[in-house]
Protein backbone atom coordinates (compact mmCIF):
# COMPACT_ATOMS: atom_id res chain seq x y z
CA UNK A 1 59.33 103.31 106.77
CA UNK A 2 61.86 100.70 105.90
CA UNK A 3 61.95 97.83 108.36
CA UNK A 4 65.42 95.99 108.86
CA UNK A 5 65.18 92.79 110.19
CA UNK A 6 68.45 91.47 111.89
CA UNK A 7 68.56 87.69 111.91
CA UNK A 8 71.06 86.22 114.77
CA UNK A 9 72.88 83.49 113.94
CA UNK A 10 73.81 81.17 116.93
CA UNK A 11 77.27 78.83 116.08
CA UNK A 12 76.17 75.61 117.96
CA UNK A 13 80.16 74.47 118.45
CA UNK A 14 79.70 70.59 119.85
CA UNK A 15 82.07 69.37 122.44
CA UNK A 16 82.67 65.70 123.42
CA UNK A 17 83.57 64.68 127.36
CA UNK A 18 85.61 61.65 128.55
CA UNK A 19 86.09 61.18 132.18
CA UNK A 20 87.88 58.58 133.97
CA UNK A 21 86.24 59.80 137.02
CA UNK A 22 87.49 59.59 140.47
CA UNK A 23 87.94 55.76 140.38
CA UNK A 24 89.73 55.73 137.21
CA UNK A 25 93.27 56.40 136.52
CA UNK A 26 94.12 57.61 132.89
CA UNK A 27 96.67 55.26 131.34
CA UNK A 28 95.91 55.17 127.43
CA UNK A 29 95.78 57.93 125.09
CA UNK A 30 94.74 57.51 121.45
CA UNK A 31 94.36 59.47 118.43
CA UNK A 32 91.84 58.20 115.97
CA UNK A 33 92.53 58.74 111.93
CA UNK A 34 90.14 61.21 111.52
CA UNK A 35 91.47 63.11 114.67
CA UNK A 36 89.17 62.06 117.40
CA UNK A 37 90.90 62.08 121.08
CA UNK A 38 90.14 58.53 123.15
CA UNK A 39 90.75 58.29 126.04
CA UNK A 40 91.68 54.68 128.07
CA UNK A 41 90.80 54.70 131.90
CA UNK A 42 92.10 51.59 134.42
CA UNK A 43 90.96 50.84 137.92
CA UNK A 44 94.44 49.03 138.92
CA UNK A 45 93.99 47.11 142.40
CA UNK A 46 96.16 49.86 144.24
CA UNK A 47 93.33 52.20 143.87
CA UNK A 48 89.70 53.05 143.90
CA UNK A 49 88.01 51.77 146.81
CA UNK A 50 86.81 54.11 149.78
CA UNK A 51 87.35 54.11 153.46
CA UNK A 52 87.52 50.63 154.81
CA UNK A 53 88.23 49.11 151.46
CA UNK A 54 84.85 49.52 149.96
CA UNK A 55 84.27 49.51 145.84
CA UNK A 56 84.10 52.95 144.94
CA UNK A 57 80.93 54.12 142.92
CA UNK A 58 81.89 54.48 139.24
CA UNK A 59 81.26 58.19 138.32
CA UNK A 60 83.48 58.13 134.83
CA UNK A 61 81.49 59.85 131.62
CA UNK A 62 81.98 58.98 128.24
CA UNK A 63 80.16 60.01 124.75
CA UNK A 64 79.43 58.28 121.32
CA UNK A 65 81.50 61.36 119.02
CA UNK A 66 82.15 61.11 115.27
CA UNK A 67 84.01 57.98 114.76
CA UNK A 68 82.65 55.98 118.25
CA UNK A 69 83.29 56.52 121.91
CA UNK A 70 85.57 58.82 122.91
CA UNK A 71 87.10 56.43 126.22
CA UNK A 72 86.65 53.25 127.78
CA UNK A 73 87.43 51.75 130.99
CA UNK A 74 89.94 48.48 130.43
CA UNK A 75 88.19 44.93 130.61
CA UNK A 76 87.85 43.52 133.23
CA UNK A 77 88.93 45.96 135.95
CA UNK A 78 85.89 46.46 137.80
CA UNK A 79 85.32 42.94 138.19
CA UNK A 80 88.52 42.31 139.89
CA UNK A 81 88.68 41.15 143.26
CA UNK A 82 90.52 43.69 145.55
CA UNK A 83 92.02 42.81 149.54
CA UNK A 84 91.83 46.11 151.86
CA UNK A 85 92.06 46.38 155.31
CA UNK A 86 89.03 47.31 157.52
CA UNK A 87 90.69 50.63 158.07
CA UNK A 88 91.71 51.34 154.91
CA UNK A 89 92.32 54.94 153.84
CA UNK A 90 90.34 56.15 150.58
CA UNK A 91 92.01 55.77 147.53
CA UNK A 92 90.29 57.87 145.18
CA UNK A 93 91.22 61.04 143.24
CA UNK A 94 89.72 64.68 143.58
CA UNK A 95 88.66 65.99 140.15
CA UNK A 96 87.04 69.30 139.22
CA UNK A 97 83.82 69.32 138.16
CA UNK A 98 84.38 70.58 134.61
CA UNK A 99 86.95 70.78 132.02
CA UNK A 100 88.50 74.54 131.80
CA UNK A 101 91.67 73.37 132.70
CA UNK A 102 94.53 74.31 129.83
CA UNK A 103 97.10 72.28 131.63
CA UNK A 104 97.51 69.52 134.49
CA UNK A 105 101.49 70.03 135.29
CA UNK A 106 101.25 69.68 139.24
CA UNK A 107 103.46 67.35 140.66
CA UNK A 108 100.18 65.27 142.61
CA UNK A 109 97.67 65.84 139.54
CA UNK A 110 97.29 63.65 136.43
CA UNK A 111 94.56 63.70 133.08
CA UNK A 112 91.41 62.93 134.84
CA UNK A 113 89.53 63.75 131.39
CA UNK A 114 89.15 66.17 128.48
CA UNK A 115 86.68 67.74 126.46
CA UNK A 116 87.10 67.94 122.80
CA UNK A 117 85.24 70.59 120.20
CA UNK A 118 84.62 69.70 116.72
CA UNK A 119 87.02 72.47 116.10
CA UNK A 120 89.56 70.48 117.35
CA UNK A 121 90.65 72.38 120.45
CA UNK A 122 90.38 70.73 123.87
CA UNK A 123 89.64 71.71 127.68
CA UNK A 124 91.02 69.54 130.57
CA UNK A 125 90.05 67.91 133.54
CA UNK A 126 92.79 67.46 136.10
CA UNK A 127 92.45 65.36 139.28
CA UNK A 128 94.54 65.35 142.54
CA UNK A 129 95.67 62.61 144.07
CA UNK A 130 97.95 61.76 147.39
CA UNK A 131 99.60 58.66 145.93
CA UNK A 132 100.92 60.77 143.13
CA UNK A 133 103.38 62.94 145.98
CA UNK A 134 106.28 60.63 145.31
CA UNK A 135 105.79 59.78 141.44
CA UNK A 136 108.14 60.86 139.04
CA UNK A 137 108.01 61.86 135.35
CA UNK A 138 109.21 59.03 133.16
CA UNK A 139 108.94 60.57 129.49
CA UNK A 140 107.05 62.72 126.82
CA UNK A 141 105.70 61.56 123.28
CA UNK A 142 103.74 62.73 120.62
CA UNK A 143 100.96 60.84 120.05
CA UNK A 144 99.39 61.92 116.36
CA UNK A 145 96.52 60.91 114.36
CA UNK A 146 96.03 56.90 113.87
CA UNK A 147 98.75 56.63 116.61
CA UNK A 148 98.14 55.18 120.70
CA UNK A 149 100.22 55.23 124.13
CA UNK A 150 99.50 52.67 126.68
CA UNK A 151 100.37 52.43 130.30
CA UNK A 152 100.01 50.65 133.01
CA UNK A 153 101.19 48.05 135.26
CA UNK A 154 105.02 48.03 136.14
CA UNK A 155 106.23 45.26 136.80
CA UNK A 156 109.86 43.98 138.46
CA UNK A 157 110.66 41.02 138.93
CA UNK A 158 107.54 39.68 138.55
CA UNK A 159 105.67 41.76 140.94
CA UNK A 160 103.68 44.42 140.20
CA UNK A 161 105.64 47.55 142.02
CA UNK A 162 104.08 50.73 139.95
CA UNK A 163 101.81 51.95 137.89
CA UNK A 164 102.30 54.37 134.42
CA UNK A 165 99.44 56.96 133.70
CA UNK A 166 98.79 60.23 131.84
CA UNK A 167 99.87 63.25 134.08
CA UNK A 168 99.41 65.59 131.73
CA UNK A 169 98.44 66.49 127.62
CA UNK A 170 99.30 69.28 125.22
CA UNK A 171 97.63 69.80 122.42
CA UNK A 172 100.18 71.30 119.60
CA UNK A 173 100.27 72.23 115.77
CA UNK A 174 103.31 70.21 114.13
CA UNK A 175 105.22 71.78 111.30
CA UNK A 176 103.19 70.18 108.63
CA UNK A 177 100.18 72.01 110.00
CA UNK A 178 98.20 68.83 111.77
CA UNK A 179 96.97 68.64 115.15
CA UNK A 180 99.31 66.11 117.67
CA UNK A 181 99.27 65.70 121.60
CA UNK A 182 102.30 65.76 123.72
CA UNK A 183 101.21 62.55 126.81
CA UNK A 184 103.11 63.40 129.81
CA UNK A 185 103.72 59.84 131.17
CA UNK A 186 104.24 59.70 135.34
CA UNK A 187 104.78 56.81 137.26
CA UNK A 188 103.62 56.31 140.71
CA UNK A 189 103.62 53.71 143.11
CA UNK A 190 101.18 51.09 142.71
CA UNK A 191 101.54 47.76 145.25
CA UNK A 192 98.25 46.12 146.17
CA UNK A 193 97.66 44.66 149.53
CA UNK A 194 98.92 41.37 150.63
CA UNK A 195 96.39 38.39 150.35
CA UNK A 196 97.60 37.43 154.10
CA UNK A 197 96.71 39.92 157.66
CA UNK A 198 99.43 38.62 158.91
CA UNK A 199 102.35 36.31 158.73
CA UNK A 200 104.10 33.86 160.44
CA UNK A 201 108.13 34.12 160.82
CA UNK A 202 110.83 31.62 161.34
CA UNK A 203 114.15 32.98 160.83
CA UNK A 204 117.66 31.21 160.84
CA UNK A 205 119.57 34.91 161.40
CA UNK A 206 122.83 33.80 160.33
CA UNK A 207 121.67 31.81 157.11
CA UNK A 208 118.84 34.51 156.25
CA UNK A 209 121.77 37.22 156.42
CA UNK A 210 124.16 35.21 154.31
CA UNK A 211 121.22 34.92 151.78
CA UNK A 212 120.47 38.53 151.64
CA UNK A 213 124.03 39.49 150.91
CA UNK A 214 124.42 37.36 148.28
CA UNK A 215 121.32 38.99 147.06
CA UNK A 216 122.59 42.12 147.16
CA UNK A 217 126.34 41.43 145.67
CA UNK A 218 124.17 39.70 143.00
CA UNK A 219 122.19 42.42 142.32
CA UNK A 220 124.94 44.84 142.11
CA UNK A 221 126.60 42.52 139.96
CA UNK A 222 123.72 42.17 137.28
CA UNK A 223 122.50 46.67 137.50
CA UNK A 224 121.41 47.48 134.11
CA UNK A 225 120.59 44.21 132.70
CA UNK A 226 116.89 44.17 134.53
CA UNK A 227 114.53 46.79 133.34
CA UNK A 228 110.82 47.60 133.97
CA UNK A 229 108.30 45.98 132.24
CA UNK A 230 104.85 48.08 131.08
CA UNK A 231 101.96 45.74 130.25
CA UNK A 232 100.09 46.93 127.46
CA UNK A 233 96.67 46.06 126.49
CA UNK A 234 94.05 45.60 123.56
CA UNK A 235 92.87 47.82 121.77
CA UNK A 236 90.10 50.67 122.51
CA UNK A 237 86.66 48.66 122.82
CA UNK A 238 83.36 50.36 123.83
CA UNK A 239 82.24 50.38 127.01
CA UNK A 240 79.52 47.80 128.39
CA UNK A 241 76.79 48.14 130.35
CA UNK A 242 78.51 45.70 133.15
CA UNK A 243 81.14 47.79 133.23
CA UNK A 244 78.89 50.67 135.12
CA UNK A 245 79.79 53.43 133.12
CA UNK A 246 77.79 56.32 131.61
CA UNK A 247 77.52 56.67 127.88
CA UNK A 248 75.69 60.10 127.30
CA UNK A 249 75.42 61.29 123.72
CA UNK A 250 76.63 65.13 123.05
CA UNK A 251 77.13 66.10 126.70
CA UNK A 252 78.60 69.00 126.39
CA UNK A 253 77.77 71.93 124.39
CA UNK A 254 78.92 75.65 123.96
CA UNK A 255 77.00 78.38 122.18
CA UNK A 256 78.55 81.26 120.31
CA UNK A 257 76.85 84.49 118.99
């Protein structure tokens, strides 16, 4: 009797996760030179606190892949003092639990993270959130390897008015046969909370109208010349362990047969 022994062979495919989170809002997207995805989170002061203006619990997830860690939250974010209101609403995002997503195009839904295989395909993450109900779409790019986009603050006029994130990515094959991403950039609105409860007014009616007028005609005078400014910042650093984030090695796996 001849025996045949049939040997299985299991593919171990390994994945890498980045998650900003529900605290985090994705607004830097890099490509490394050897391919690998990074992924920048912020925690702007217009978001990321729970009811009554409490400091949300950092849940984001990041992982040590090939050529370092795959996301980061900006410096110096968490640390920042924040003014709510006693009755503040939540401001937090609602993210699914795992990353099957093949796009993130709704209207109130943005890149909450991504996991990438070693075979170069990806699976999202997408998070809802209400602040995003009024945001609009303010470009596409292709980001490719060695190459980085970078939100964030808007500013006008010195005051920080809105915020620039990642509502969406598309991974696609360019003509020359490597592997790019296509960052859907959204802006929403992003104003934090006013130092003062309240304030104390003294108006002079017709002098304050005369002055607002003349603001306006002024304004009308001068449309185009003022644009939006986008702060970048530095480059992609590891996270630390201040920055209460999680830094799991190989998180996520898939098995083939």
């Amino acid at each position: 009797m001849i025996q045949k022994l049939v040997v299985l062979s299991i593919f171990v495919q390994l994945s890498y996760c980045a998650s900003c989170g529900s605290a985090g809002i994705p607004f830097r997207f890099e490509v490394l030179p050897e391919g690998q995805p990074v992924l920048g989170c912020a925690l702007p002061t217009c978001f990321g606190t729970e009811s009554g203006g409490r400091f949300a619990s950092q849940d984001s997830l990041f992982n040590m892949g090939p050529e370092g860690v795959d996301g980061f939250f900006r410096e110096g974010d968490i640390q920042q003092e924040r003014i709510r209101y006693e009755d503040a609403p939540p401001h937090l995002a609602d993210c699914q639990t795992g990353f099957t997503s093949r796009t993130c195009n709704a209207a109130n839904s943005w890149i909450g993270g991504f996991t990438w295989y070693s075979d170069g395909s990806i699976g999202l993450q997408c998070c809802t959130y209400d602040g995003l109900r009024f945001s609009t779409e303010v470009g596409r790019l292709l980001v490719k390897a060695g190459e980085v986009y970078s939100g964030g603050e808007v500013i006008r006029d010195g005051r920080q008015t809105g915020f620039d994130l990642i509502g969406n990515l598309k991974q696609i094959t360019t003509n020359d046969g490597t592997i790019a991403y296509e960052v859907t950039v959204r802006r929403m609105s992003c104003i934090p909370d006013p130092v003062e409860i309240s304030n104390s007014v003294a108006m002079d009616p017709p002098t304050d109208i005369n002055r607002i007028l003349d603001k306006v005609s002024e304004a009308q005078t001068n449309i185009g010349s003022q644009s939006d400014q986008v702060l970048s910042t530095n480059p992609a650093q590891a996270p630390r362990i201040d920055q209460m984030v999680q830094l799991l090695p190989l998180f996520c796996s898939n098995s083939f047969l």
